[in-house]
C-alpha atoms as a PDB file:
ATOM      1  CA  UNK A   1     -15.203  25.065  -7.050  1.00  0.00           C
ATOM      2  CA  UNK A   2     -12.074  26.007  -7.641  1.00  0.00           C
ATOM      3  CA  UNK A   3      -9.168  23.256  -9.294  1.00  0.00           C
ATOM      4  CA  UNK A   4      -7.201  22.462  -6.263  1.00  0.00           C
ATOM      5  CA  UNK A   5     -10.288  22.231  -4.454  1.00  0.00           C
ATOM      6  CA  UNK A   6     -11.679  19.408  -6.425  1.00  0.00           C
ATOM      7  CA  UNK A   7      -8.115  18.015  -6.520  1.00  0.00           C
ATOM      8  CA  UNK A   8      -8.139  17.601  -2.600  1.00  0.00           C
ATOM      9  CA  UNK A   9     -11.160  15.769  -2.994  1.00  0.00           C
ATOM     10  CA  UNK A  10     -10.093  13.245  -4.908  1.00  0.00           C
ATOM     11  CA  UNK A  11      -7.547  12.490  -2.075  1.00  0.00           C
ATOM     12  CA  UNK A  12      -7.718  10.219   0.802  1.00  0.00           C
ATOM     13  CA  UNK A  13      -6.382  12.648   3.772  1.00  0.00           C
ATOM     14  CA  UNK A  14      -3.576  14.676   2.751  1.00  0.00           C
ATOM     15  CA  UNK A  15      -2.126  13.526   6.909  1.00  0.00           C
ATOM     16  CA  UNK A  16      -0.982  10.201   4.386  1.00  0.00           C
ATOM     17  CA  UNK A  17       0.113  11.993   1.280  1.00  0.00           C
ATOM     18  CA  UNK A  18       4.113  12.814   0.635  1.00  0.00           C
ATOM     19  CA  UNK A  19       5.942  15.972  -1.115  1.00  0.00           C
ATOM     20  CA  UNK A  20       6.495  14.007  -4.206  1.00  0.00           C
ATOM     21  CA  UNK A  21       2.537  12.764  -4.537  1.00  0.00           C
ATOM     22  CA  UNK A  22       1.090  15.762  -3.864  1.00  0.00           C
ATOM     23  CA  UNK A  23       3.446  18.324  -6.438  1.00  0.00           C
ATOM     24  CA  UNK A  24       3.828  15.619  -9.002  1.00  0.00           C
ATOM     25  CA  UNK A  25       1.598  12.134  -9.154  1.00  0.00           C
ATOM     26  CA  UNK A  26      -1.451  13.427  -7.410  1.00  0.00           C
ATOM     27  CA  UNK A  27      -1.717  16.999  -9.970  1.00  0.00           C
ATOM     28  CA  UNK A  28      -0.834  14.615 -12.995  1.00  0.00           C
ATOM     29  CA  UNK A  29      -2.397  12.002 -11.694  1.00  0.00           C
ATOM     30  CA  UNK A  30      -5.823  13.808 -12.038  1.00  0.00           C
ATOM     31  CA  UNK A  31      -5.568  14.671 -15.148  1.00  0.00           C
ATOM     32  CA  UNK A  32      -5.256  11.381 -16.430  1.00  0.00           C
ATOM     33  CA  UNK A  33      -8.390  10.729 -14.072  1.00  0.00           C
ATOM     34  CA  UNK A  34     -10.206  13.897 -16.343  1.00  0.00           C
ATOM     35  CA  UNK A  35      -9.206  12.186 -19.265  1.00  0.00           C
ATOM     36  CA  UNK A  36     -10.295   9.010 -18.540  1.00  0.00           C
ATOM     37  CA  UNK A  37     -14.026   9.712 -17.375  1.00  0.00           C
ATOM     38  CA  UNK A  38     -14.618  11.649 -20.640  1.00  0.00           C
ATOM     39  CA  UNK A  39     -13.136   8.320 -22.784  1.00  0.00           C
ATOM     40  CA  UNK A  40     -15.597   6.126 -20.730  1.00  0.00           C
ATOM     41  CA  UNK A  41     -12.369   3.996 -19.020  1.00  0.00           C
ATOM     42  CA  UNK A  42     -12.890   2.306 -15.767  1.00  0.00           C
ATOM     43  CA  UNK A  43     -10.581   1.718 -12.850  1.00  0.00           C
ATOM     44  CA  UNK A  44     -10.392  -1.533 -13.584  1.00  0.00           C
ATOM     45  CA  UNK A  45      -9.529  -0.985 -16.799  1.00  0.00           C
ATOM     46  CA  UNK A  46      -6.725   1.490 -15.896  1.00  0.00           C
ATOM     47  CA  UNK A  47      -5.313  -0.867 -13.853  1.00  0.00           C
ATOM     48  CA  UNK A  48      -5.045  -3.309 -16.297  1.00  0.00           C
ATOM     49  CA  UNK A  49      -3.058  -1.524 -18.628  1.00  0.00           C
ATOM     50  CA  UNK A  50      -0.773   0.149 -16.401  1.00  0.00           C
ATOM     51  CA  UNK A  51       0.073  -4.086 -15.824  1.00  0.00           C
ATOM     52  CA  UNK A  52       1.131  -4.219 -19.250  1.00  0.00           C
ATOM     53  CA  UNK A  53       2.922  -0.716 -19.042  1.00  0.00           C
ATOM     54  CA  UNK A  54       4.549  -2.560 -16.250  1.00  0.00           C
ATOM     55  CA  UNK A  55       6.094  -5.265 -17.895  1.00  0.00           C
ATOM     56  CA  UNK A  56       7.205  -3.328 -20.780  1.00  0.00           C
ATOM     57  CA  UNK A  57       9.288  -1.132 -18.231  1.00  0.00           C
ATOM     58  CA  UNK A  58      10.686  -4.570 -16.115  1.00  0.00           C
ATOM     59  CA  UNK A  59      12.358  -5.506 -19.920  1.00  0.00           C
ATOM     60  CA  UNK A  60      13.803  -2.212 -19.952  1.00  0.00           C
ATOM     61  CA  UNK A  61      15.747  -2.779 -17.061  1.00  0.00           C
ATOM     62  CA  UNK A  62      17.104  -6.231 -18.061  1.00  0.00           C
ATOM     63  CA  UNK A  63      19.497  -4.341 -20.820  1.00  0.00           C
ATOM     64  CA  UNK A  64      22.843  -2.275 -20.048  1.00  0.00           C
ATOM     65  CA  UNK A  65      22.012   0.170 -22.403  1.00  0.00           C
ATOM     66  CA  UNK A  66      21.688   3.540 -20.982  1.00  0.00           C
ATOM     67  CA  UNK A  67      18.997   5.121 -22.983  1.00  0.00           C
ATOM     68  CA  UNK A  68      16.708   1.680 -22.230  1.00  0.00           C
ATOM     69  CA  UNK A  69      16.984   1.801 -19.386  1.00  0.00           C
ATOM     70  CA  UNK A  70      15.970   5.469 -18.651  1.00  0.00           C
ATOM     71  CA  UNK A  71      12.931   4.126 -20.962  1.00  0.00           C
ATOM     72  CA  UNK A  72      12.396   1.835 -18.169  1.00  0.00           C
ATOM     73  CA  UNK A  73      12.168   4.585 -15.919  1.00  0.00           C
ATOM     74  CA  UNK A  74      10.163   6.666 -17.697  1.00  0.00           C
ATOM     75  CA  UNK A  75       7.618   3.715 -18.153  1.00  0.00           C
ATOM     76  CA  UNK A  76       8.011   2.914 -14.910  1.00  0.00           C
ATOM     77  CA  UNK A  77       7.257   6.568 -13.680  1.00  0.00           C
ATOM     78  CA  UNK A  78       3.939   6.237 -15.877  1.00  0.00           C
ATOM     79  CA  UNK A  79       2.269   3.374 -14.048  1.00  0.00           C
ATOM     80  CA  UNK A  80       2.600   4.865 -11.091  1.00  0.00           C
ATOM     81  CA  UNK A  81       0.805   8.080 -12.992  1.00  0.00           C
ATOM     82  CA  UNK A  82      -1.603   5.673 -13.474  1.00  0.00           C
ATOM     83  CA  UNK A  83      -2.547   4.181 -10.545  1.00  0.00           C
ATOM     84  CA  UNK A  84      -2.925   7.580  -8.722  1.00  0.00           C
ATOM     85  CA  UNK A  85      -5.252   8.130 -11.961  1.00  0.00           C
ATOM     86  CA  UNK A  86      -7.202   4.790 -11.094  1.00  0.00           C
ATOM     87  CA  UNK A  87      -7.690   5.645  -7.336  1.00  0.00           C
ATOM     88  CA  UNK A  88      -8.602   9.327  -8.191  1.00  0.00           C
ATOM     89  CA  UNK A  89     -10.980   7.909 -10.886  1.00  0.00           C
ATOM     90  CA  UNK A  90     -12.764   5.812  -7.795  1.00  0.00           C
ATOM     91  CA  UNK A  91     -13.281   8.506  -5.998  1.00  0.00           C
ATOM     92  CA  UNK A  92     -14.017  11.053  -8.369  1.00  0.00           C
ATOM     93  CA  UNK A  93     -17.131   8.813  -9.949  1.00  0.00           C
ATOM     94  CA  UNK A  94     -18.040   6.259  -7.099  1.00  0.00           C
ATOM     95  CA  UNK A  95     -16.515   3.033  -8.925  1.00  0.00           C
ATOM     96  CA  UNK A  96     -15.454   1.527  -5.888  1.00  0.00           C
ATOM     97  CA  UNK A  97     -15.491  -2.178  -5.872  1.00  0.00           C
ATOM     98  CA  UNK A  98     -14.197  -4.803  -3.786  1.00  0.00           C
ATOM     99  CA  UNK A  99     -12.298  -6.237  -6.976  1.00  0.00           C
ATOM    100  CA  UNK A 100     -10.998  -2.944  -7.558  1.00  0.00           C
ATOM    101  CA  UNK A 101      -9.633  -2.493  -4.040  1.00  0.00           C
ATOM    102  CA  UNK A 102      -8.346  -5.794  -4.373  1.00  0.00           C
ATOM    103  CA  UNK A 103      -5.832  -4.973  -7.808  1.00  0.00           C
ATOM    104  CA  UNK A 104      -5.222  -1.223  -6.285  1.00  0.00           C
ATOM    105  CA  UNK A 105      -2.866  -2.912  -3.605  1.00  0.00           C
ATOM    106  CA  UNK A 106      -1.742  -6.484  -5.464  1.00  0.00           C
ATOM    107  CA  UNK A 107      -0.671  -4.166  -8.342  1.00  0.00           C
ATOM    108  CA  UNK A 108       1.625  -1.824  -6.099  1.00  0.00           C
ATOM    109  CA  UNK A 109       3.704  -5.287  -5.701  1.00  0.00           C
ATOM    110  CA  UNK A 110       3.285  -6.641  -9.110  1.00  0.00           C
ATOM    111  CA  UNK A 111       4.462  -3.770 -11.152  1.00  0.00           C
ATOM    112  CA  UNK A 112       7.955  -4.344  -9.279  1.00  0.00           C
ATOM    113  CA  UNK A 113       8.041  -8.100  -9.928  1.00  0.00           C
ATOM    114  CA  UNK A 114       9.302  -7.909 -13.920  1.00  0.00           C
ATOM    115  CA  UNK A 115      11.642  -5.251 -12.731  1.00  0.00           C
ATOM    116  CA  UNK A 116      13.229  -8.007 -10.303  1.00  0.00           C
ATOM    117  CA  UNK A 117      13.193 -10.810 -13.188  1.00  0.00           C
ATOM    118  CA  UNK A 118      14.953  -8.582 -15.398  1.00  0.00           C
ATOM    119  CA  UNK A 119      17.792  -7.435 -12.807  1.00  0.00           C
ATOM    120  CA  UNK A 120      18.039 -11.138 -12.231  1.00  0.00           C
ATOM    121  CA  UNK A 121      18.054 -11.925 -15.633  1.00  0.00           C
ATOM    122  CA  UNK A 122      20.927  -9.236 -16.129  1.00  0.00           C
ATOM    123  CA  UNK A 123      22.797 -10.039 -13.283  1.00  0.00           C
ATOM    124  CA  UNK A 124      22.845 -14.194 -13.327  1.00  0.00           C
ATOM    125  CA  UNK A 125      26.085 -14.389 -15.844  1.00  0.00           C
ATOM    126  CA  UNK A 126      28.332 -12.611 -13.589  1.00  0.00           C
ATOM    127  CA  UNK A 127      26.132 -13.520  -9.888  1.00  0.00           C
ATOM    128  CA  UNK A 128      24.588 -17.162 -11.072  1.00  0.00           C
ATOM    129  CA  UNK A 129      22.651 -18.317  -7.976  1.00  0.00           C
ATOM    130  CA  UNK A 130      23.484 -15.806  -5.330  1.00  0.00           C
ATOM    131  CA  UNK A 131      21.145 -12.965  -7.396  1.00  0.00           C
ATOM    132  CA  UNK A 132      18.426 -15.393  -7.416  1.00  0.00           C
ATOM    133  CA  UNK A 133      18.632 -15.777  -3.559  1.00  0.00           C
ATOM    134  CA  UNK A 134      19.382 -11.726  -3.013  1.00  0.00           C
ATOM    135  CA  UNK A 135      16.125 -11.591  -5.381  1.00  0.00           C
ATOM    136  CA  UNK A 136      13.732 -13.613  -3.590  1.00  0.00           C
ATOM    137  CA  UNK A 137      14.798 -12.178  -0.245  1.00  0.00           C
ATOM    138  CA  UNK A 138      14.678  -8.354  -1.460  1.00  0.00           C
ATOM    139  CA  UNK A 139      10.985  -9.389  -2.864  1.00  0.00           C
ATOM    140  CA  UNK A 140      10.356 -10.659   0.279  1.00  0.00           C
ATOM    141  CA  UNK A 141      11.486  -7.652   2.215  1.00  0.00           C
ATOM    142  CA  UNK A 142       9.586  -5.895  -0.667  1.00  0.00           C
ATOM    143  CA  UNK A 143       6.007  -7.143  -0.043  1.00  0.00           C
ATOM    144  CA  UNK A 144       6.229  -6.821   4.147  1.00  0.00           C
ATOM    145  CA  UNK A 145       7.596  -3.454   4.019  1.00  0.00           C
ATOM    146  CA  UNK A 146       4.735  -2.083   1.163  1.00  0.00           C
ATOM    147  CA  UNK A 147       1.448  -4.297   3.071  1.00  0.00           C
ATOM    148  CA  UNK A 148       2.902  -2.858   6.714  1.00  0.00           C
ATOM    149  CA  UNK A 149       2.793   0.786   5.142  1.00  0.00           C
ATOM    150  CA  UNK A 150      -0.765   0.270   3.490  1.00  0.00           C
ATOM    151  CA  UNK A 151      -2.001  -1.235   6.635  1.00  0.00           C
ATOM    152  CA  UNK A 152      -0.594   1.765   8.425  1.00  0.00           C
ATOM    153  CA  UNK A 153      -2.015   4.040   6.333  1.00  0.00           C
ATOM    154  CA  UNK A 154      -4.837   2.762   6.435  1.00  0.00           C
ATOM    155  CA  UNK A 155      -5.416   2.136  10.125  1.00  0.00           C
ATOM    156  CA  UNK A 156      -4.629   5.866  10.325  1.00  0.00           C
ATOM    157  CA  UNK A 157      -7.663   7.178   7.724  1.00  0.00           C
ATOM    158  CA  UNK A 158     -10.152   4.655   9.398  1.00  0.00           C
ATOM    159  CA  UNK A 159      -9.467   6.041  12.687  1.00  0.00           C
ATOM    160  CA  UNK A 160      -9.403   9.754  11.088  1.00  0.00           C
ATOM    161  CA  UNK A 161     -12.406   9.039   9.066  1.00  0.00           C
ATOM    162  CA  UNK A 162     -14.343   6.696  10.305  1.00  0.00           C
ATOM    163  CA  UNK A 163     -15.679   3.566   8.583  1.00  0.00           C
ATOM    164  CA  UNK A 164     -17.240   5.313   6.033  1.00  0.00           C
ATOM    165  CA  UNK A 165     -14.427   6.800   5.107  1.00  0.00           C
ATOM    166  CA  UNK A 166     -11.871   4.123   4.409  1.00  0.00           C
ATOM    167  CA  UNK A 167     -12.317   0.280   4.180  1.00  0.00           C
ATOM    168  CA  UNK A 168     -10.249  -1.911   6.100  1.00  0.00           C
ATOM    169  CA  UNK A 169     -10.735  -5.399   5.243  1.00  0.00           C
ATOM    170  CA  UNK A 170      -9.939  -8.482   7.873  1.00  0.00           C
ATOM    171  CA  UNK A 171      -8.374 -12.057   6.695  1.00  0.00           C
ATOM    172  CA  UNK A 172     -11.745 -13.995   8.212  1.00  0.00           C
ATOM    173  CA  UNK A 173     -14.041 -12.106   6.180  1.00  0.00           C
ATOM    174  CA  UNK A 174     -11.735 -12.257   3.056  1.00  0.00           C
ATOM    175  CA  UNK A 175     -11.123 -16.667   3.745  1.00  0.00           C
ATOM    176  CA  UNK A 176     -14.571 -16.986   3.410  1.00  0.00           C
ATOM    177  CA  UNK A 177     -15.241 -14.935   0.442  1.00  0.00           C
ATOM    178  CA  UNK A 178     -12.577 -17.101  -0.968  1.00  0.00           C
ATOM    179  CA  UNK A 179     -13.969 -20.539  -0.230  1.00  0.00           C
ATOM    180  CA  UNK A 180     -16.998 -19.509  -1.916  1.00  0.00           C
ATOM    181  CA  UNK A 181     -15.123 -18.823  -5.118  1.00  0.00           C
ATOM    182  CA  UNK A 182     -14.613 -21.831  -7.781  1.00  0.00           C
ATOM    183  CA  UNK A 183     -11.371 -21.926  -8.967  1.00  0.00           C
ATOM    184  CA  UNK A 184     -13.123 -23.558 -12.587  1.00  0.00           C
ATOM    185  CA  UNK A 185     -15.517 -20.799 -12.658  1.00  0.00           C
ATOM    186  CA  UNK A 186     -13.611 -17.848 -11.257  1.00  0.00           C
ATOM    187  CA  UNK A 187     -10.108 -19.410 -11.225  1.00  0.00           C
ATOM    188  CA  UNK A 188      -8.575 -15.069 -11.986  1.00  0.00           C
ATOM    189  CA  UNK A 189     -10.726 -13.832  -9.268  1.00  0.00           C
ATOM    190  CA  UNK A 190     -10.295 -16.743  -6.834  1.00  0.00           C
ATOM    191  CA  UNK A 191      -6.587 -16.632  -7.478  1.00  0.00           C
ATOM    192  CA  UNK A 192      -5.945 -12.773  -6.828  1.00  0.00           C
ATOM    193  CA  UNK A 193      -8.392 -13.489  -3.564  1.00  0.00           C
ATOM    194  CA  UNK A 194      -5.565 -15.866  -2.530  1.00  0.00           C
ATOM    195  CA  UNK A 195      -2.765 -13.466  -3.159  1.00  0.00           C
ATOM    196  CA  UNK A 196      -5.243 -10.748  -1.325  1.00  0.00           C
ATOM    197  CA  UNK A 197      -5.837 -12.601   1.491  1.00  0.00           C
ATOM    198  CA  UNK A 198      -1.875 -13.464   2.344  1.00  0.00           C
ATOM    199  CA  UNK A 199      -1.411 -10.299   2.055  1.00  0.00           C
ATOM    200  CA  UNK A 200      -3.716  -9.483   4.693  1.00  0.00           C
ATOM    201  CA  UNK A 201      -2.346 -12.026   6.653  1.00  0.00           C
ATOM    202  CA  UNK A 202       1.062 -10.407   6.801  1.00  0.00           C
ATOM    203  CA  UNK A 203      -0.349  -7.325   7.809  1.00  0.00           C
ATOM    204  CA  UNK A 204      -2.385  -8.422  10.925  1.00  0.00           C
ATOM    205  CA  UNK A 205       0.594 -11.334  11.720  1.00  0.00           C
ATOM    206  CA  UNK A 206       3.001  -8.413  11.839  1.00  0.00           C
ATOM    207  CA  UNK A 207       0.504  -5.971  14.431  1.00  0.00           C
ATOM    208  CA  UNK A 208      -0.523  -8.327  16.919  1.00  0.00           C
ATOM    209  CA  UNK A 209      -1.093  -5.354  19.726  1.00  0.00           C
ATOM    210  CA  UNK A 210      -2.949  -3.484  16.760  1.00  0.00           C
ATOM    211  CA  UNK A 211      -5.270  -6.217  16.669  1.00  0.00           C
ATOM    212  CA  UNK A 212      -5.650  -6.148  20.281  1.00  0.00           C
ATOM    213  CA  UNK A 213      -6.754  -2.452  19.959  1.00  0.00           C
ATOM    214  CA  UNK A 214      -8.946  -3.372  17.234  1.00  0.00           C
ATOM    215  CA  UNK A 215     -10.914  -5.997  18.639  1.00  0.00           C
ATOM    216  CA  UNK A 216     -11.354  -3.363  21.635  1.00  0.00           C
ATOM    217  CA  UNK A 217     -12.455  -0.995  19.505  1.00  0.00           C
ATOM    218  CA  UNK A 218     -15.337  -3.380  17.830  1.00  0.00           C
ATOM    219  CA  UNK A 219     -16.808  -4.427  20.890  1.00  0.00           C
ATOM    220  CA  UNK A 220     -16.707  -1.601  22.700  1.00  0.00           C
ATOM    221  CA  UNK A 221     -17.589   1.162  20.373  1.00  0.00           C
ATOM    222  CA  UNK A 222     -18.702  -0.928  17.260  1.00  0.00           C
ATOM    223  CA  UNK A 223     -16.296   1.313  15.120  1.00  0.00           C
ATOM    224  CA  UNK A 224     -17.762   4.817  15.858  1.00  0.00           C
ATOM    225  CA  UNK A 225     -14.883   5.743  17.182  1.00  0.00           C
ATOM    226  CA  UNK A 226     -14.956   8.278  20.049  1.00  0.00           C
ATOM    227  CA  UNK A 227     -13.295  11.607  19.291  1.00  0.00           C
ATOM    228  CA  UNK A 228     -11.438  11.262  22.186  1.00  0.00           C
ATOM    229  CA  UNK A 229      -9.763   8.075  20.444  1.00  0.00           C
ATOM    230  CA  UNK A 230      -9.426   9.974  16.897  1.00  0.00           C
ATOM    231  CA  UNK A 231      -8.202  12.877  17.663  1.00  0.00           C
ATOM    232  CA  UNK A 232      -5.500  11.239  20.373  1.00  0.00           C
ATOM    233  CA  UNK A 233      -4.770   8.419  18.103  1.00  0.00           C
ATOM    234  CA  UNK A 234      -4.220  10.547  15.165  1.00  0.00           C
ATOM    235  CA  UNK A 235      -1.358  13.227  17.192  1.00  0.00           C
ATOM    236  CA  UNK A 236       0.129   9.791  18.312  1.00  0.00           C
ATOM    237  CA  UNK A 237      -0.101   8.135  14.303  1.00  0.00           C
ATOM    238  CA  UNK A 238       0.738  11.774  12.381  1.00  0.00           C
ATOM    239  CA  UNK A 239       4.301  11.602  13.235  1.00  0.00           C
ATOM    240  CA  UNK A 240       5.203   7.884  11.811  1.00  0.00           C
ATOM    241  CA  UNK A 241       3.036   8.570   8.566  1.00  0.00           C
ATOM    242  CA  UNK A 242       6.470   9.656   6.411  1.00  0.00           C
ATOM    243  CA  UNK A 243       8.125   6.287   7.280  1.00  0.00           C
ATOM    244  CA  UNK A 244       4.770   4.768   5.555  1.00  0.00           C
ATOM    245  CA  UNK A 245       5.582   6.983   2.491  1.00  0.00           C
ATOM    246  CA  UNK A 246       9.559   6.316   2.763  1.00  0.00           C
ATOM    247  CA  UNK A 247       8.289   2.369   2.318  1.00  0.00           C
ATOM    248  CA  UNK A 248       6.228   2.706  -0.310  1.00  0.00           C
ATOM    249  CA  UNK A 249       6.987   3.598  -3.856  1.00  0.00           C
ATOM    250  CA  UNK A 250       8.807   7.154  -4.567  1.00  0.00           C
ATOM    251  CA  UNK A 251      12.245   6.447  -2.246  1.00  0.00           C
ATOM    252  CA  UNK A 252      12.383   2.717  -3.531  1.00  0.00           C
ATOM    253  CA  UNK A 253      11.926   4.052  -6.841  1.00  0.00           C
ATOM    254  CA  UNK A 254      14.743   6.599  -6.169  1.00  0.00           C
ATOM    255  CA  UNK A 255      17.339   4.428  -5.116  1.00  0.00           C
ATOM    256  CA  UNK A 256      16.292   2.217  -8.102  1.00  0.00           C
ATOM    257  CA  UNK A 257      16.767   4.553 -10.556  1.00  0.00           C
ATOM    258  CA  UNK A 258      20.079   5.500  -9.628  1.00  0.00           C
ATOM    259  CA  UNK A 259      21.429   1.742  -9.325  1.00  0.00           C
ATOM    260  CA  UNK A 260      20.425   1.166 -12.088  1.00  0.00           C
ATOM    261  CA  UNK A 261      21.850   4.089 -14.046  1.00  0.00           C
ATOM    262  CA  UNK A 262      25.209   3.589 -12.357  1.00  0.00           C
ATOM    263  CA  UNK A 263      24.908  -0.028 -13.449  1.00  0.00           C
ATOM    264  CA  UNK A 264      25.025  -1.373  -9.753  1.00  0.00           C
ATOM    265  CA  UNK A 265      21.224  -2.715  -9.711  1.00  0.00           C
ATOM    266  CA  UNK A 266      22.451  -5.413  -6.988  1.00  0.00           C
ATOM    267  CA  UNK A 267      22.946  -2.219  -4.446  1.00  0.00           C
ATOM    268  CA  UNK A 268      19.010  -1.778  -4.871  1.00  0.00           C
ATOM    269  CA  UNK A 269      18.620  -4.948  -3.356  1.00  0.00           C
ATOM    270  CA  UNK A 270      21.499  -4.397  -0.760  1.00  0.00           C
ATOM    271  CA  UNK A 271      19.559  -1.423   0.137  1.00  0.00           C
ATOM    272  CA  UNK A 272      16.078  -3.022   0.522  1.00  0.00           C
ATOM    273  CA  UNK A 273      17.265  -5.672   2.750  1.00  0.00           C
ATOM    274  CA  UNK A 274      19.288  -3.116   5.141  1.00  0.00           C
ATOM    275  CA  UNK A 275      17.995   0.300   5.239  1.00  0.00           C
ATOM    276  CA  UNK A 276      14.577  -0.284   4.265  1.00  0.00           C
ATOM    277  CA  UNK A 277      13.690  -3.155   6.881  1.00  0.00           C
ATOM    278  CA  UNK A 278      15.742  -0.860   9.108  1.00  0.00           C
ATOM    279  CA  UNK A 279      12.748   2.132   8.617  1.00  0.00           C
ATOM    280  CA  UNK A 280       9.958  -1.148   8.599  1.00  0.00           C
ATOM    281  CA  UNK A 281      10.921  -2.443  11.779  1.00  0.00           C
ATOM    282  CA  UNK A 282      11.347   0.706  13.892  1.00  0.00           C
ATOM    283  CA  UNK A 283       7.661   1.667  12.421  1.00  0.00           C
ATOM    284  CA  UNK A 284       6.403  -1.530  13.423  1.00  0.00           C
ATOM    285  CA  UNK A 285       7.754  -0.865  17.474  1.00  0.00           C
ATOM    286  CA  UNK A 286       6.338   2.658  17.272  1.00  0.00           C
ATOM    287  CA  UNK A 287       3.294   1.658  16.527  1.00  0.00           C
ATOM    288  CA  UNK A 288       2.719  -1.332  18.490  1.00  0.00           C
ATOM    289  CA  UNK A 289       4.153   0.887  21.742  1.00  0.00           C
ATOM    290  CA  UNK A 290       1.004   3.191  20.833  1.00  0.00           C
ATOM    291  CA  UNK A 291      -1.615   0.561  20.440  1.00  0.00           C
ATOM    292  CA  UNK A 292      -0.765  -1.052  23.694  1.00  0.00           C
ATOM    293  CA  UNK A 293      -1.112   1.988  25.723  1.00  0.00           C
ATOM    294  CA  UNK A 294      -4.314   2.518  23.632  1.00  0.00           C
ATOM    295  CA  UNK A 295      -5.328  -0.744  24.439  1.00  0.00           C
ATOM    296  CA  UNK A 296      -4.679  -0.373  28.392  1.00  0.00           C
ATOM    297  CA  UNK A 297      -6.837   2.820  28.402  1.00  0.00           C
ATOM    298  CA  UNK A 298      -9.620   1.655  26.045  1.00  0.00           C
ATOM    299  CA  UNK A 299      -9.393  -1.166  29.277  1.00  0.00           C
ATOM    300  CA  UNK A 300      -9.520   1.020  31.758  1.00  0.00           C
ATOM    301  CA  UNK A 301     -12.512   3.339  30.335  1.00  0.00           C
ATOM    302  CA  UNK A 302     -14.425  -0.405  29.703  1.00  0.00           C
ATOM    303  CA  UNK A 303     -14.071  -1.527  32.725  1.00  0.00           C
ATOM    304  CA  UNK A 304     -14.998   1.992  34.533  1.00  0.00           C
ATOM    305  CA  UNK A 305     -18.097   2.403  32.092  1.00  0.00           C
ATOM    306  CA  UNK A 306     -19.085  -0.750  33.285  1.00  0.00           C
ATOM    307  CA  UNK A 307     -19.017  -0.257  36.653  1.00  0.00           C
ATOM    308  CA  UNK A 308     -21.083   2.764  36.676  1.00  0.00           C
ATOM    309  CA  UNK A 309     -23.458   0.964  34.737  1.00  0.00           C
ATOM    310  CA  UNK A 310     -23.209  -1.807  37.203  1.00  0.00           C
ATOM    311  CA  UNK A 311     -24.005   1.028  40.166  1.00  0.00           C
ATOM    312  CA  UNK A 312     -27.285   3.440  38.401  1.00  0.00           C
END
């Protein structure tokens, strides 16, 4: 088996991977993932130090100095290395775990959040309480826009896949694994559960006529999706799958870069709030136009199966 071949494989669907992850953090990505299995390192365990990596980079970012701050970059450009290494290392050996699944996506958030302490850290002298509020805001904008493009994503490989094929989880079933949790025995894992479970919230609070389709989809077909429905919902989903990869992490970390280097972080922020939601909210509309036509004809074909039953 050729290189690229077992590359591929350690790949979700290549329909939900961009230019810059499949030339550059995918390729290096597995590498890291080689290295890795042969040192014995985990997932987990990858995931855990690219948190610390992740830190180290948000300090960079708090200084003015040029060459730090290209550090910070660098860093930064690392832990993202590394989590492509983490979810190729999952798939490559089996290590899947609910836990793991669970720092995969809080992670993608976190490793931004000492990046935004330092810029407000930098910034407060000259901005005092308006960075803070531009902060909280852009974060804000930051963790809708990055869940809606996961969910997307993954809506889009569970319906190309099947069930077996990508896990979707669902805020009832995650509340209840939470309540069993003791926050004196387990207060770590009961407190990323929490985090894990708002941000499931957001997703489905944000997709109501995705929901819709959903619950269709469960009762009807108990998610063995028809090909009919996969291969239709998939032409209808390929096109919006680049604004799920604009929302994620390579533009953000683009634009970031470059305000930074220019020493106008704040426009970062400007940018998040304007352009960004702009892309979010326009996916969002597409989306939900598809899933309610979807949802008429998974309707119509219910209520037609049901009446032939009704007449054999």
């Amino acid at each position: 088996m050729s290189t690229s071949t077992v590359l591929e494989s350690t790949l979700k669907s290549t329909d939900t991977e961009d230019f810059v992850d499949i030339y550059f953090y995918r390729p290096t990505g597995y590498q890291g993932a080689l290295f890795f299995r042969k040192s014995g390192i985990t997932p987990n365990q990858i995931t855990l130090i690219s948190i610390f990596i992740g830190i180290a980079s948000g300090i960079c970012f708090y200084f003015t100095d040029l060459r730090i701050n290209v550090l910070g970059i660098f860093l930064l450009i690392g832990v993202n290395i590394l989590n492509s290494a983490h979810r190729q290392l999952a798939r490559m050996t089996g290590q899947k775990s609910a836990l793991g699944r669970i720092l995969d996506r809080i992670c993608g958030i976190f490793r931004f959040v000492p990046i935004y302490i330092a810029i407000t850290c930098r910034l407060w002298p000259e901005w005092n309480i308006w960075i803070l509020i531009l902060t909280l805001f852009s974060g804000y904008c930051h963790t809708s826009q990055t869940a809606l493009a996961d969910y997307y994503r993954n809506i889009h490989l569970l319906f190309l896949k099947g069930k077996n094929g990508n896990k979707l989880d669902n805020s009832m079933i995650l509340y209840r694994n939470y309540k069993k949790l003791s926050w004196t025995k387990k207060p770590v894992l009961k407190f990323f559960q929490l985090i894990y479970l708002n941000y499931t919230e957001k997703q489905e609070f944000w997709t109501p006529k995705m929901q819709q389709m959903q619950g269709i989809l469960r009762i009807q077909y108990h998610e063995e999706f028809p090909e009919w429905f996969k291969k239709q919902y998939r032409k209808k989903s390929l096109p919006l799958i680049p604004y799920t990869n604009l929302l994620s992490f390579n533009l953000r970390s683009i634009v970031l870069f470059t305000c930074v280097i220019i020493n106008y972080p704040c426009i970062y922020f400007i940018f998040e709030i304007t352009i960004m939601n702009g892309m979010l909210f326009y996916m969002i509309r597409q989306y939900e136009r598809i899933c309610h036509k979807f949802r008429i004809k998974l309707e119509y074909f219910s209520i037609k199966n049901n009446f032939e039953n009704n007449n054999e």
